[in-house]
Structures are given as C-alpha cells and as structure tokens.
Protein backbone atom coordinates (compact mmCIF):
# COMPACT_ATOMS: atom_id res chain seq x y z
CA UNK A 1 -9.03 -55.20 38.20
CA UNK A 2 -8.38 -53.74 34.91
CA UNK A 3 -7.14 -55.50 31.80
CA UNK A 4 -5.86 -52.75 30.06
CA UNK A 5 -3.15 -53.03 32.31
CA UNK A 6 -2.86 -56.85 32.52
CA UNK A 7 -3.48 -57.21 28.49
CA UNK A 8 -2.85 -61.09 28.76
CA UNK A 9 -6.05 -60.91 31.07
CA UNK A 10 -9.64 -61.20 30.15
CA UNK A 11 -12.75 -59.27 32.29
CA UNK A 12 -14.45 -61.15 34.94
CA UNK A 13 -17.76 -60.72 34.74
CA UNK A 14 -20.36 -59.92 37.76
CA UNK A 15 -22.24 -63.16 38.29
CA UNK A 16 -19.07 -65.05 37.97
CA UNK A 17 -17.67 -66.87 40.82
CA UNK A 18 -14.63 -65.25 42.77
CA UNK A 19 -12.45 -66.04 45.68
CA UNK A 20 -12.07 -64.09 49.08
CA UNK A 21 -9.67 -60.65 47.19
CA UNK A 22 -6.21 -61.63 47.48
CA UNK A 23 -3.65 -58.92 46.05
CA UNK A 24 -0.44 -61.53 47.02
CA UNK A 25 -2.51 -64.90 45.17
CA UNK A 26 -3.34 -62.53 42.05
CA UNK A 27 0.33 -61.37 41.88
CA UNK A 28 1.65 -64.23 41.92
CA UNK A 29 -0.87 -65.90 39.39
CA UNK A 30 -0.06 -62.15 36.91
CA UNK A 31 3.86 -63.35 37.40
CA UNK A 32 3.66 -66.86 36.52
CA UNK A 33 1.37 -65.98 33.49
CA UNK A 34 3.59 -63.15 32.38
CA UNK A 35 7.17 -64.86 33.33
CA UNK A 36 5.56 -68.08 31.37
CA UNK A 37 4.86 -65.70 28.16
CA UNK A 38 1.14 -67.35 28.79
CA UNK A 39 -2.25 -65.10 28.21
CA UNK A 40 -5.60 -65.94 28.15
CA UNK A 41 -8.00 -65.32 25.31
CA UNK A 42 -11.34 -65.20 24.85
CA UNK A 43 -14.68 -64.86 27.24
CA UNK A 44 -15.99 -65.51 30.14
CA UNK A 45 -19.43 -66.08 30.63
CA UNK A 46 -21.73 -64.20 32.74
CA UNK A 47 -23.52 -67.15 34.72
CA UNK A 48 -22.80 -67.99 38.51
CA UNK A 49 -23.32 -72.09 37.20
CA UNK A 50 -21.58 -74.09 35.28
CA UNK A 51 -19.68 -76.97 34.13
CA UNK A 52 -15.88 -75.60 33.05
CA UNK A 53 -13.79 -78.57 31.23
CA UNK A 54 -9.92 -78.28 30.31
CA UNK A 55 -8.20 -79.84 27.56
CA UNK A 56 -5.82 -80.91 26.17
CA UNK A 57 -4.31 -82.19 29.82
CA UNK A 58 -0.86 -83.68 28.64
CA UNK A 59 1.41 -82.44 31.01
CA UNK A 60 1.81 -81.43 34.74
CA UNK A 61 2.51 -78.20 33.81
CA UNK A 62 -1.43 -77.49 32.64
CA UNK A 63 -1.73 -77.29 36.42
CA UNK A 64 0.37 -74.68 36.86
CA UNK A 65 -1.18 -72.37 33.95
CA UNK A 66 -4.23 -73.50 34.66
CA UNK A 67 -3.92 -72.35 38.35
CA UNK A 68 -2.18 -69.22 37.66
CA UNK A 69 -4.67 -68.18 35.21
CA UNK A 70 -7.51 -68.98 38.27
CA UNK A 71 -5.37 -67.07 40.93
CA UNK A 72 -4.79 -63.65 38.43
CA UNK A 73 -8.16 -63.80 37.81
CA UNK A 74 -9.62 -64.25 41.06
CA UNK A 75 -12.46 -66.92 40.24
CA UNK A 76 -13.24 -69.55 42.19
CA UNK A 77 -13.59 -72.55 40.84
CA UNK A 78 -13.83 -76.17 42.13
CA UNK A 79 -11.72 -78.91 40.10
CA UNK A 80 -11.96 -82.51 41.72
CA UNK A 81 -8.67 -84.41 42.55
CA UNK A 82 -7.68 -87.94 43.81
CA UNK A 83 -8.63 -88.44 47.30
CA UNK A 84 -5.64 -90.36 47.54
CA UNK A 85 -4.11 -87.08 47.70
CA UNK A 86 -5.54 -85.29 50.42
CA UNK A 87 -4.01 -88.45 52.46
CA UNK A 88 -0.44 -85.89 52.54
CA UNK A 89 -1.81 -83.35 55.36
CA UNK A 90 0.27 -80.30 54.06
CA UNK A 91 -0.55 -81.41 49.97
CA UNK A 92 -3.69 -82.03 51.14
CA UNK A 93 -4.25 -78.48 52.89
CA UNK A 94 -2.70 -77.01 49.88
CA UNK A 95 -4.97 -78.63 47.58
CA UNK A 96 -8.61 -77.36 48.99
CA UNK A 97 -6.86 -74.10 49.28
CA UNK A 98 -6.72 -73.80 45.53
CA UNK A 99 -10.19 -74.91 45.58
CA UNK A 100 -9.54 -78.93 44.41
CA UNK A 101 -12.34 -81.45 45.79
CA UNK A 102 -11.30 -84.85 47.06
CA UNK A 103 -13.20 -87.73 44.72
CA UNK A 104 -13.71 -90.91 45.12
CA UNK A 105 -13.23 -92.39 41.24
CA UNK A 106 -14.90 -95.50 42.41
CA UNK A 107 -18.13 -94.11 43.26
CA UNK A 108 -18.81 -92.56 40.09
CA UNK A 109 -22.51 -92.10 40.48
CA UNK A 110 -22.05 -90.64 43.63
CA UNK A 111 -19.79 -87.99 42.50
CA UNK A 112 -22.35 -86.94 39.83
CA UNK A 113 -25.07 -86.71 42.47
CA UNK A 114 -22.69 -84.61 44.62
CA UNK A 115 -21.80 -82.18 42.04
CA UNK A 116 -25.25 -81.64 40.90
CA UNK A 117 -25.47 -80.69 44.17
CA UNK A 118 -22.79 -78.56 45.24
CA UNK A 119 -23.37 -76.22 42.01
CA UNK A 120 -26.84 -75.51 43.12
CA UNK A 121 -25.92 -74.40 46.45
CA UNK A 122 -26.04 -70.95 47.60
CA UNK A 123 -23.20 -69.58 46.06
CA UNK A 124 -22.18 -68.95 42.75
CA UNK A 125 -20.64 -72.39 41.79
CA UNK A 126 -18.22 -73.32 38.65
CA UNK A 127 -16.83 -76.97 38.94
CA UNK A 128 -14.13 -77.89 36.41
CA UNK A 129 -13.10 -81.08 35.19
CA UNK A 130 -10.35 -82.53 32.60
CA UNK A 131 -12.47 -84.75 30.36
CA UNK A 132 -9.66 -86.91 29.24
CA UNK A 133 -9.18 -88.12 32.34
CA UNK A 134 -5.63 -89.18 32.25
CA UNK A 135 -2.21 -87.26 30.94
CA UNK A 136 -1.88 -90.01 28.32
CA UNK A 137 -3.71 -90.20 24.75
CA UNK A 138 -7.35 -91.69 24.96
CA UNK A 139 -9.80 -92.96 22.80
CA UNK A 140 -12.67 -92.33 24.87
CA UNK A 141 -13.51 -89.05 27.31
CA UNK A 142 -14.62 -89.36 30.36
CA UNK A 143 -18.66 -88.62 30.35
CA UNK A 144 -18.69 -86.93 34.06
CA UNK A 145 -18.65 -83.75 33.07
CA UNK A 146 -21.78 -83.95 30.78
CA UNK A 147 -23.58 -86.30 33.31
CA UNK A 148 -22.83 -83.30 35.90
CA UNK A 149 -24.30 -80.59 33.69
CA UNK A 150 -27.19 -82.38 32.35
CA UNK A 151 -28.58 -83.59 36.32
CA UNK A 152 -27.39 -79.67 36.86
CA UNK A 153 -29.15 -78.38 34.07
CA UNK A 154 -26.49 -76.23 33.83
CA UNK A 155 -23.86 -75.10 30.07
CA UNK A 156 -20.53 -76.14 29.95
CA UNK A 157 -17.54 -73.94 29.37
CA UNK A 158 -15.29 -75.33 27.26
CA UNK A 159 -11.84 -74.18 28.27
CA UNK A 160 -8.38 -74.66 26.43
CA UNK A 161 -4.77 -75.23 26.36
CA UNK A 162 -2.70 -74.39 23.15
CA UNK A 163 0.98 -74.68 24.12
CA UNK A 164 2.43 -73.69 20.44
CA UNK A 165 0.88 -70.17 21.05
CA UNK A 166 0.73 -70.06 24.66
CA UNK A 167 -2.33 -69.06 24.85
CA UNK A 168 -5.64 -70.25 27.49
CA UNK A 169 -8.77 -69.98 25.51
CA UNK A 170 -12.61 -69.76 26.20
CA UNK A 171 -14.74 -70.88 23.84
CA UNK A 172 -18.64 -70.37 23.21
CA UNK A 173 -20.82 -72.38 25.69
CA UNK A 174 -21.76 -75.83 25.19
CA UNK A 175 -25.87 -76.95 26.03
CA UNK A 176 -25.81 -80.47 26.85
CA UNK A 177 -28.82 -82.22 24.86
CA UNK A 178 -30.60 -85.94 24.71
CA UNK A 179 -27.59 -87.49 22.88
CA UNK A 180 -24.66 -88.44 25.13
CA UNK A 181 -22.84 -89.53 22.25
CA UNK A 182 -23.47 -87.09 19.47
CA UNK A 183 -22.35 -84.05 22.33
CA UNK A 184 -19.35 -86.08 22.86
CA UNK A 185 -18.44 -86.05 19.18
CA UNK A 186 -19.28 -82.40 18.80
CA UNK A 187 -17.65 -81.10 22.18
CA UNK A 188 -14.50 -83.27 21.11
CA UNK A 189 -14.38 -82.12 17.53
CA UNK A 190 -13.99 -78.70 18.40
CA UNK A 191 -11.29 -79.17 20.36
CA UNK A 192 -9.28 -80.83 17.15
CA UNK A 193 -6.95 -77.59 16.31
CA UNK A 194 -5.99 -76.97 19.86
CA UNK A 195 -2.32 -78.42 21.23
CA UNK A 196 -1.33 -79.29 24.37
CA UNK A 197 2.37 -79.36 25.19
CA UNK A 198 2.57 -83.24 24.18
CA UNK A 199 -0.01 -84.09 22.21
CA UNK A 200 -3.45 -82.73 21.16
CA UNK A 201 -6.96 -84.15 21.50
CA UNK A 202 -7.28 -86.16 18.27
C-alpha cells in the first residue's frame, strides 16, 4: 500500500505484524479515518514483538479510531477485552475478529504469564493495552503492560490519541528497566501534552 496516496497513513514496515490482506477491512478503516478528518503520525517500528499501549482512553470513540487506524493499516494486533464480553455470541465473534483477547481481570498474574507467552509464539506478535485502565481520570496506571514486556523482554510502543488535532501518534520506543516506578513516571510524563477527547493524562 502506498502512502503517498493515503497521506494520513504511515508505512508498515516488513517485520511488522499484519492481518490476512483485506481490500473491503482497509477501505473501510481509509473511510472512517478520512470521513473522521483523523491521520496518523509518526513511526512504526520495525520489530515483529512488542508491547503497544494507547492513551489517553477517555471516550468510546478511541475504539473506533483506534480500530480504523488498525484495519487501514493492515496490522494485526492483539488488544485484551472483558471476558464478560465474549458472553454476547455475535459481540463476541465480532470482537476476536478485530483481534481483541478475552481476560480474566481477576487473574492478573495469569494474564501476564499468558501474554509473555503468546508474543513469543511463532508469529510476529504485537499485544496492545490501554494503561489507564478505565475511561475515567486515574491516579495510578495499570502496571500490566510493563509486567508483560519486561517477562517478554520485549520494547513498548507508546501509542497516542490527541483529539484537538486529530491526530494518532507513535512515539520513540520505550525499554522497560529495573525500576517499575521510575518507568511509570517517565512513560506517563511523556504523555502530559497529548489530549484525549475528555480529558488528558495528567
């Protein structure tokens, strides 16, 4: 796919992760993007593993960016949802057909051991995650994400949402270290300046 003719697109690279070529999923995703005003800036890394997080997540409608943005693309990447949900057999069908795992929340430890797992298997595996957590305003992230790239040994693409611009960025990749809580700070502090449509991260 080209970008100069998509310029609200960014290159995929090689060793990135993509779904099975769709022409009607990548349409649609191009339309929503363009009829949204939304494009996507940035870079993608070239690694086939990784942890990919998303924030800020205030609204519903990150979703449907955020899945747009996946379909126009083509990549294929795995975001967890509420196993609660896959309970509703068509939402549920719907769901692992854009790629969404069913979780547990109340296993935590479990899910971190399963990730680990599933992004060394023997495809090319990206797992994404909203770090918040919630919709609402938190003082505290969620520490999955981290816990799943350390036991991966694998970088974490930070990924974000900037409503006043419209505009889904990449930014550099993050190298989880010893310090839980001094990546925390640093992975949080540069998301300060971005703005999700109702609120931003700080």
């Amino acid at each position: 796919m080209s970008t100069s003719k998509y310029p609200f697109l960014i290159p995929v690279p090689p060793r990135a992760p993509r779904v099975k070529p769709s022409r009607l999923a990548r349409w649609i995703g191009r339309t929503i993007l363009r009829l949204g005003g939304w494009r996507l800036i940035g870079e993608l890394p070239d690694e086939p593993r990784l942890v990919l997080i998303g924030a800020p997540h205030s609204s519903n409608w990150d979703g449907v960016w955020g899945f747009a943005a996946k379909a126009a693309l083509g990549l294929d990447i795995r975001v967890l949802g509420k196993d609660s949900l896959f309970r509703v057999p068509v939402l549920g069908w719907a769901l692992r057909g854009l790629g969404v795992i069913p979780v547990d929340r109340s296993r935590a430890s479990r899910v971190i051991e399963q990730a680990a797992a599933a992004i060394h298997g023997p495809e090319p595996f990206w797992y994404g995650l909203a770090p918040e957590g919630t919709r609402k305003r938190v003082e505290r992230w969620k520490t999955g994400f981290w816990k799943i790239a350390k036991a991966a040994d694998v970088p974490i693409l930070r990924m974000y949402f900037h409503y006043p611009d419209k505009v889904i960025g990449f930014g550099p990749m993050f190298h989880p270290g010893d310090d839980l809580d001094a990546d925390m700070a640093q992975i949080r502090e540069w998301y300060a300046p971005w703005m999700g449509k109702n609120r931003g991260t700080v």
